[in-house]
Protein backbone atom coordinates (compact mmCIF):
# COMPACT_ATOMS: atom_id res chain seq x y z
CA UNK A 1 44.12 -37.59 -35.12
CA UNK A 2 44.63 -40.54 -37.19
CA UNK A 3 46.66 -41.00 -40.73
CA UNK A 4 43.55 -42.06 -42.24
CA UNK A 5 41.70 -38.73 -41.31
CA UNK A 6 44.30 -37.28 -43.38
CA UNK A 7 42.10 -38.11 -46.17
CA UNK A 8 39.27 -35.43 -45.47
CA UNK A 9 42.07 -32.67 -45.27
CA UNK A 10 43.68 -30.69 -47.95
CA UNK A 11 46.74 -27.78 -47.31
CA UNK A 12 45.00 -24.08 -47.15
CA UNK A 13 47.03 -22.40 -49.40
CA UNK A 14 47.51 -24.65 -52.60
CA UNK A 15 44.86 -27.70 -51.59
CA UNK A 16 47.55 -30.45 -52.29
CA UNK A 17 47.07 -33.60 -49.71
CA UNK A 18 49.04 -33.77 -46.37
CA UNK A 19 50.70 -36.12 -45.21
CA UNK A 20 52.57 -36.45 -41.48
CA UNK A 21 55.84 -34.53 -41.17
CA UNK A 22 56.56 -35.20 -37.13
CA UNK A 23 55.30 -37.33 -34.71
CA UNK A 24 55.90 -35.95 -31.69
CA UNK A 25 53.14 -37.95 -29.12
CA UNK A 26 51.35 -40.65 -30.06
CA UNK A 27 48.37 -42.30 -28.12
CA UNK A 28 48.59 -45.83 -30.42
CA UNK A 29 47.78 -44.92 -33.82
CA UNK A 30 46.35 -41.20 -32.96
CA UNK A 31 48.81 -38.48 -33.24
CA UNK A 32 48.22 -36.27 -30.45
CA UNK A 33 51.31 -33.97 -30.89
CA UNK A 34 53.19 -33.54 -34.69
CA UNK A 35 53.48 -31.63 -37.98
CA UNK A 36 51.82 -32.26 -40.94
CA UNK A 37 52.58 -30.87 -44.19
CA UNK A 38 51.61 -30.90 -48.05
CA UNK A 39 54.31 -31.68 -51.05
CA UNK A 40 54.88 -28.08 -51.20
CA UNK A 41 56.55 -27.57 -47.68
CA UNK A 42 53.63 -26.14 -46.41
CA UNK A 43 53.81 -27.31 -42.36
CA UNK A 44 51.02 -27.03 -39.95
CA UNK A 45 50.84 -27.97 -36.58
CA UNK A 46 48.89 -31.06 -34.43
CA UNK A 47 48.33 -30.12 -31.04
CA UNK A 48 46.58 -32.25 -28.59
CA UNK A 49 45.00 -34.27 -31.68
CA UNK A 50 43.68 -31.67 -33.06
CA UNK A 51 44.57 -30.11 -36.68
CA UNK A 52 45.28 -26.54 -36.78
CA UNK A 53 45.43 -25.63 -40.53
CA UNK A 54 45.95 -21.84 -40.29
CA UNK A 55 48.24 -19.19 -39.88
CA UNK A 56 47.13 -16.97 -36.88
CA UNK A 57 49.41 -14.14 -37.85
CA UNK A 58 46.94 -13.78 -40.94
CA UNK A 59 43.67 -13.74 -39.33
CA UNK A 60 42.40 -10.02 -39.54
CA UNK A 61 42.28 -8.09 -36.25
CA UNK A 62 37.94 -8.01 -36.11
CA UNK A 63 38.28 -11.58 -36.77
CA UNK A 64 40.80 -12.17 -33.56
CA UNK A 65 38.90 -10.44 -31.73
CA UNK A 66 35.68 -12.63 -32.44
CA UNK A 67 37.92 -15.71 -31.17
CA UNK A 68 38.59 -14.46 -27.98
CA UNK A 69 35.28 -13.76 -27.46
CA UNK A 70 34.58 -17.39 -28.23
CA UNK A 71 37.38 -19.08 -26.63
CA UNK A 72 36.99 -17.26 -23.14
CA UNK A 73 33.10 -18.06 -23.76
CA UNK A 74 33.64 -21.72 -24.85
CA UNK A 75 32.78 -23.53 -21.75
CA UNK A 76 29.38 -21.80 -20.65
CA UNK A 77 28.14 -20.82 -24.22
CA UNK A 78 25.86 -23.63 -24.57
CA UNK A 79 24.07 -22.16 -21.20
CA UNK A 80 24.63 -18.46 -22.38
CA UNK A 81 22.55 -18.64 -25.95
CA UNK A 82 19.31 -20.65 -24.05
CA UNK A 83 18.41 -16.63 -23.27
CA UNK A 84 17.58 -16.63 -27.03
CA UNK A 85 14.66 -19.21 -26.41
CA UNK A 86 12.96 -15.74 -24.30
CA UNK A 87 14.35 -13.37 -26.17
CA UNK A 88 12.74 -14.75 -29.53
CA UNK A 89 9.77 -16.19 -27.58
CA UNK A 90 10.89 -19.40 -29.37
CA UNK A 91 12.52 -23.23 -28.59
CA UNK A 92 15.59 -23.12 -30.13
CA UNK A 93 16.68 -26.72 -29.69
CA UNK A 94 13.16 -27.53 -31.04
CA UNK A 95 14.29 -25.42 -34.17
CA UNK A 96 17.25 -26.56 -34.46
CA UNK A 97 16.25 -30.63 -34.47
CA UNK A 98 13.73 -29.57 -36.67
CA UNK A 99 16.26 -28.20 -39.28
CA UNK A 100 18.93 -30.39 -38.98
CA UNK A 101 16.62 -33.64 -39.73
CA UNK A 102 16.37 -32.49 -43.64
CA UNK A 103 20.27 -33.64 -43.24
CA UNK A 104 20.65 -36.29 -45.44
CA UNK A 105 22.01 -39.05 -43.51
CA UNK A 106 22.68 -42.02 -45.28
CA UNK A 107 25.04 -44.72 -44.35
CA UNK A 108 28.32 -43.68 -45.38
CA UNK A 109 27.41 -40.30 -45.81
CA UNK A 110 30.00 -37.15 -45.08
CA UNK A 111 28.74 -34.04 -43.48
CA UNK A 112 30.99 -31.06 -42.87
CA UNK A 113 29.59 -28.08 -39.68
CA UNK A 114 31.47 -24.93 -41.12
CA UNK A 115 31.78 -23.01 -37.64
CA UNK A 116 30.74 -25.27 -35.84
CA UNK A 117 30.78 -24.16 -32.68
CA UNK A 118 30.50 -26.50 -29.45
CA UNK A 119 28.52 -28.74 -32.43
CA UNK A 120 25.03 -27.91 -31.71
CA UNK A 121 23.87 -29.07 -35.03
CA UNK A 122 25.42 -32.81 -34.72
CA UNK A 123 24.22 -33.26 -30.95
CA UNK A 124 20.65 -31.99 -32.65
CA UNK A 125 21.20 -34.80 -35.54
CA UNK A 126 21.82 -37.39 -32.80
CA UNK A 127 18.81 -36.63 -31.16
CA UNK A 128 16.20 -36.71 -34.20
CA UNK A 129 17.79 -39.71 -35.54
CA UNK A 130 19.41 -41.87 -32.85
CA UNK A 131 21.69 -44.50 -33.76
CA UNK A 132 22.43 -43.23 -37.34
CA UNK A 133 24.92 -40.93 -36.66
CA UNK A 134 27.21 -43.90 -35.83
CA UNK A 135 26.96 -44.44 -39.30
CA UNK A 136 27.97 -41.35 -41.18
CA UNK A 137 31.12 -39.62 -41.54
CA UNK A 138 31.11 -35.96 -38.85
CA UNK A 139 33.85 -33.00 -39.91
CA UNK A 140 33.76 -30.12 -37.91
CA UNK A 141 35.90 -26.49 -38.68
CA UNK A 142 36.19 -23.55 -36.71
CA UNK A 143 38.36 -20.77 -35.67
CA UNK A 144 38.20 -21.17 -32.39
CA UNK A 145 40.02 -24.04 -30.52
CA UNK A 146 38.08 -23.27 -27.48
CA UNK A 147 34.95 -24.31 -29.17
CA UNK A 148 36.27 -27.23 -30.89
CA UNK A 149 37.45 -28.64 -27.59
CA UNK A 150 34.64 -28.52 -26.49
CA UNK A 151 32.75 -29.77 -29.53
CA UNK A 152 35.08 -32.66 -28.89
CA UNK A 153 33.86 -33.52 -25.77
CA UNK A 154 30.34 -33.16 -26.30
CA UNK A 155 30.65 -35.73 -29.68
CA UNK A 156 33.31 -38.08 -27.42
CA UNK A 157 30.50 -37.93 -24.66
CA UNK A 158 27.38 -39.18 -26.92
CA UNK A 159 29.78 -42.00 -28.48
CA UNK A 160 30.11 -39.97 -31.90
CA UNK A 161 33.25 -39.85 -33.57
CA UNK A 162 34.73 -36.59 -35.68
CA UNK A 163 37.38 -35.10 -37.38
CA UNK A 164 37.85 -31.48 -35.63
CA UNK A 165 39.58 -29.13 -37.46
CA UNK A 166 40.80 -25.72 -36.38
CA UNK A 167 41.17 -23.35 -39.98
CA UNK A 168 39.97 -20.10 -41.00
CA UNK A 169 36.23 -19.98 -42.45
CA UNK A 170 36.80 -16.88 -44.28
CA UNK A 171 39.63 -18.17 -46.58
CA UNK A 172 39.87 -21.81 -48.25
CA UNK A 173 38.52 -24.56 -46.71
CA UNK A 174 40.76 -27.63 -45.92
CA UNK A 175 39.07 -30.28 -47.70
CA UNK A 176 38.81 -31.87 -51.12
CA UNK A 177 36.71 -30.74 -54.02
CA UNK A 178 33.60 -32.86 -54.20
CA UNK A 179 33.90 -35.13 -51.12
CA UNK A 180 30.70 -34.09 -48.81
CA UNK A 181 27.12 -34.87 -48.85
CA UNK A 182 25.91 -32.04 -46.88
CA UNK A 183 27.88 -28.87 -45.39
CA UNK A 184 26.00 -26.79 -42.66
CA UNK A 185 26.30 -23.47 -41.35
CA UNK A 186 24.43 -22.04 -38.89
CA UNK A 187 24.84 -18.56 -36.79
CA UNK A 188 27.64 -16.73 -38.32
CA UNK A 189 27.57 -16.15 -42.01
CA UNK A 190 26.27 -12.86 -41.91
CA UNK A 191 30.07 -11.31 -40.09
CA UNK A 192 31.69 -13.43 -42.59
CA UNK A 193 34.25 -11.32 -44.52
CA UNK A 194 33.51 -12.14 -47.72
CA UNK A 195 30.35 -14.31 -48.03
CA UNK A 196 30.24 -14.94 -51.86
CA UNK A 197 33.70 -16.78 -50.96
CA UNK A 198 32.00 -18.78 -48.35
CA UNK A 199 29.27 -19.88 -50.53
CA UNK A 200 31.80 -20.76 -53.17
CA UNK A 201 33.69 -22.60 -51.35
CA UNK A 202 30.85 -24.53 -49.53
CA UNK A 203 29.34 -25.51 -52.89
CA UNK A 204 32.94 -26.37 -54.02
CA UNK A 205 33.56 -29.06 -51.31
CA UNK A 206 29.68 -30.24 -51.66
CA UNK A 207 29.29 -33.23 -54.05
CA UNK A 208 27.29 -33.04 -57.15
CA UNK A 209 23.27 -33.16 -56.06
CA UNK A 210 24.83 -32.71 -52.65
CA UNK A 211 23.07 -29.81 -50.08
CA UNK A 212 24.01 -26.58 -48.72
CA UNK A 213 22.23 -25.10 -45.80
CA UNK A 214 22.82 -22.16 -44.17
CA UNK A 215 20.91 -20.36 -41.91
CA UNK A 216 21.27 -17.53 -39.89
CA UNK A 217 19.70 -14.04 -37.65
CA UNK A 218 17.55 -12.12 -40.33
CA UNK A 219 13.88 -11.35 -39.43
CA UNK A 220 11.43 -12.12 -41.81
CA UNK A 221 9.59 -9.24 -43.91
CA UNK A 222 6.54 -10.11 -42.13
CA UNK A 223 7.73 -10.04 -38.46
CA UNK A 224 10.24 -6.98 -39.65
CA UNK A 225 6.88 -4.82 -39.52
CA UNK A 226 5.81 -5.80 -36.22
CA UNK A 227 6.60 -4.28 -33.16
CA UNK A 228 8.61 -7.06 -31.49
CA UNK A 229 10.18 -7.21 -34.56
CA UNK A 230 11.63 -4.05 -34.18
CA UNK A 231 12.18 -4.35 -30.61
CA UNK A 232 14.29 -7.49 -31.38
CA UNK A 233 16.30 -5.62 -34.16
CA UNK A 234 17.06 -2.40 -31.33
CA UNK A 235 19.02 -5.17 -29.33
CA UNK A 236 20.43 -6.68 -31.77
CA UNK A 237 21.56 -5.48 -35.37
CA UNK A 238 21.95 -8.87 -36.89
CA UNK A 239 18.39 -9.66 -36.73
CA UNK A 240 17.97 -6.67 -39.73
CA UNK A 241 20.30 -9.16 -41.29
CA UNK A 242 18.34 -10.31 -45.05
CA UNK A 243 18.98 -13.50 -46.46
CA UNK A 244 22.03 -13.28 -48.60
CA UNK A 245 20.31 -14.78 -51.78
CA UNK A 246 22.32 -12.90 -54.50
CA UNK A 247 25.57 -13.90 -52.98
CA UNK A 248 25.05 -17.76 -53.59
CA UNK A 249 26.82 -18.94 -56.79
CA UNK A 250 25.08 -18.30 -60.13
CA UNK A 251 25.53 -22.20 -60.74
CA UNK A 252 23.89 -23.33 -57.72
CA UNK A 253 20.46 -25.52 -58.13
CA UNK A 254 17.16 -25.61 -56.40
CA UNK A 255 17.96 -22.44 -54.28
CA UNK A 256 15.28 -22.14 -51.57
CA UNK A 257 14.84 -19.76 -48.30
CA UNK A 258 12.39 -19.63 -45.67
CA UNK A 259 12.46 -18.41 -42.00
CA UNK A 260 12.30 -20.36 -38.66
CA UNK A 261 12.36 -19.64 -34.61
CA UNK A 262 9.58 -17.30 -34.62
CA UNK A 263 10.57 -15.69 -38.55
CA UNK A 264 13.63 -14.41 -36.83
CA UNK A 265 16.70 -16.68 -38.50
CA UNK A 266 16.31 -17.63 -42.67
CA UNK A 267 17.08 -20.67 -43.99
CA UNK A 268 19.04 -20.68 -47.18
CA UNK A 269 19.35 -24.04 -48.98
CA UNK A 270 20.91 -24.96 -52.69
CA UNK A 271 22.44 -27.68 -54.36
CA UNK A 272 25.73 -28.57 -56.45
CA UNK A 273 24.61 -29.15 -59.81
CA UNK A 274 25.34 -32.95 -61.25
CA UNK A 275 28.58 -32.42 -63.71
C-alpha cells in the first residue's frame, strides 16, 4: 500500500487518521510489510500490502467460522456461485451488470464494496462501462483475506487499481465520515450481526446526496407464493430473507426497494441527506 492511500483509512476503534509506524518491506514507494498506527497507539498490521485493520481475537466465533469458509473457498468461488444462474433459473452476471450500472461513476468519484468478496461488483462496473473505471477511486473491505487476495488479482488483472482492506463489517468501518460517492453491498447483509449498525455506518461514510445500495437473497412476495418459490426457500433459508426496510436510518432520503434475478434478491437503495 502506499502513504497516500492512508488517506481513505481511519483507526477502528476511535476513527483518528493513521499514519506508518514500521516499514518493514518496501517495493519503491508501496509498503508491502509494516505497522501502521493512529495518534492514540492504536497499531495494526501491513502484510503483503495489504491493510489489516482488525483484531481477530474479537471477531465472534459464527463470524470465524464464516471466514474459513471463505478463505478455504476463495480461489474456486467465482466458479462455485455460477450454480445460482440454474438454481434461480436466472443470469446472474446479467443481473449483476445490470445493477451495478446505476453506480454513479463520475470522474473522480469514490466507491467503497463493503464485503466485497473476490469484487464481483467492480469487474461488473468494468464491463458496463469500459474505460471509466480508470477514472474513479475503488475501496474494497472484507473479512476475509482469502477473498481480498483474490479480489486483488482479479482488479490487478483488468488494469484497475484499489485500496483492499481487510476489517470487520460488523463493527466500524475504517474510513472517514463523508468521503464516498457510492458504498455497495451485495450478498451478505442479511447474517450481519447487527444490521441497523451496518446501515449506519454505510450512510455515515456516504457523502451528502451520495447512494447506498444494498441488495441481497429475499424472494419477492409475489414469487414467495409460487411453488418454485418455495422450493427455492426449502434449500435455502436466506431466500425467506425480507428486505430489511425498517432497519435503514430514520434520516435516510429517497429510500427505494425492488427485486431482481428472477424476484429472488431485493434491492435496497437510499441516500445521505444534504447537511
Amino acid at each position: 500500500m502506499r502513504k497516500c492511500e492512508l488517506q481513505a483509512l481511519r483507526c477502528p476503534v476511535d476513527g483518528k487518521e493513521l499514519g506508518i509506524r514500521q516499514g518493514e518491506k518496501w517495493d519503491g514507494n508501496d509498503l508491502i510489510e509494516g505497522k501502521i498506527a493512529c495518534a492514540e497507539g492504536h497499531e495494526w498490521s501491513v502484510s503483503e500490502g495489504m491493510p489489516s485493520l482488525v483484531n481477530m481475537d474479537e471477531v465472534s466465533e459464527k463470524n470465524m467460522k464464516l471466514v474459513r469458509e471463505y478463505d478455504e473457498h476463495a480461489e474456486e468461488y467465482d466458479e462455485k456461485v455460477k450454480i445460482y444462474d440454474a438454481f434461480l433459473r436466472t443470469d446472474m452476471e446479467k443481473e449483476r451488470q445490470q445493477l451495478m450500472a446505476m453506480v454513479p461513476l463520475e470522474k473522480g468519484a469514490r466507491i467503497v464494496d463493503v464485503s466485497t468478496g473476490t469484487a464481483a461488483n467492480f469487474v461488473a462496473m468494468d464491463k458496463v462501462n469500459p474505460g471509466r473505471m480508470r477514472k474513479v477511486f475503488l475501496h474494497g473491505v472484507d473479512l476475509s483475506r482469502g477473498m481480498l487476495k483474490v479480489a486483488g488479482r482479479k482488479l490487478k488483472a483488468r488494469g484497475l487499481k484499489s485500496v483492499l482492506v481487510h476489517a470487520d463489517v460488523n463493527k466500524r468501518y475504517p474510513f472517514p465520515d463523508d468521503y464516498f460517492d457510492a458504498v455497495i453491498h451485495t450478498g451478505g447483509i442479511n447474517t450481519f450481526s447487527d444490521i441497523p449498525r451496518a446501515f449506519s455506518e454505510m450512510l455515515r461514510i456516504c457523502k451528502p446526496s451520495g447512494i447506498v445500495l444494498v441488495s441481497d437473497e429475499g424472494l419477492s412476495p409475489k414469487q414467495e407464493k409460487t411453488e418454485f418459490g418455495q422450493w427455492v426457500i426449502s434449500q435455502n433459508w436466506l431466500f425467506k430473507s425480507k428486505p430489511p426496510i425498517d432497519k435503514v436510518p430514520k434520516n435516510a432520503k429517497e429510500l427505494k426497494y425492488w427485486w431482481i434475478m428472477n424476484d429472488t434478491f431485493y434491492v435496497i437503495t437510499f441516500r445521505k441527506p444534504q447537511t
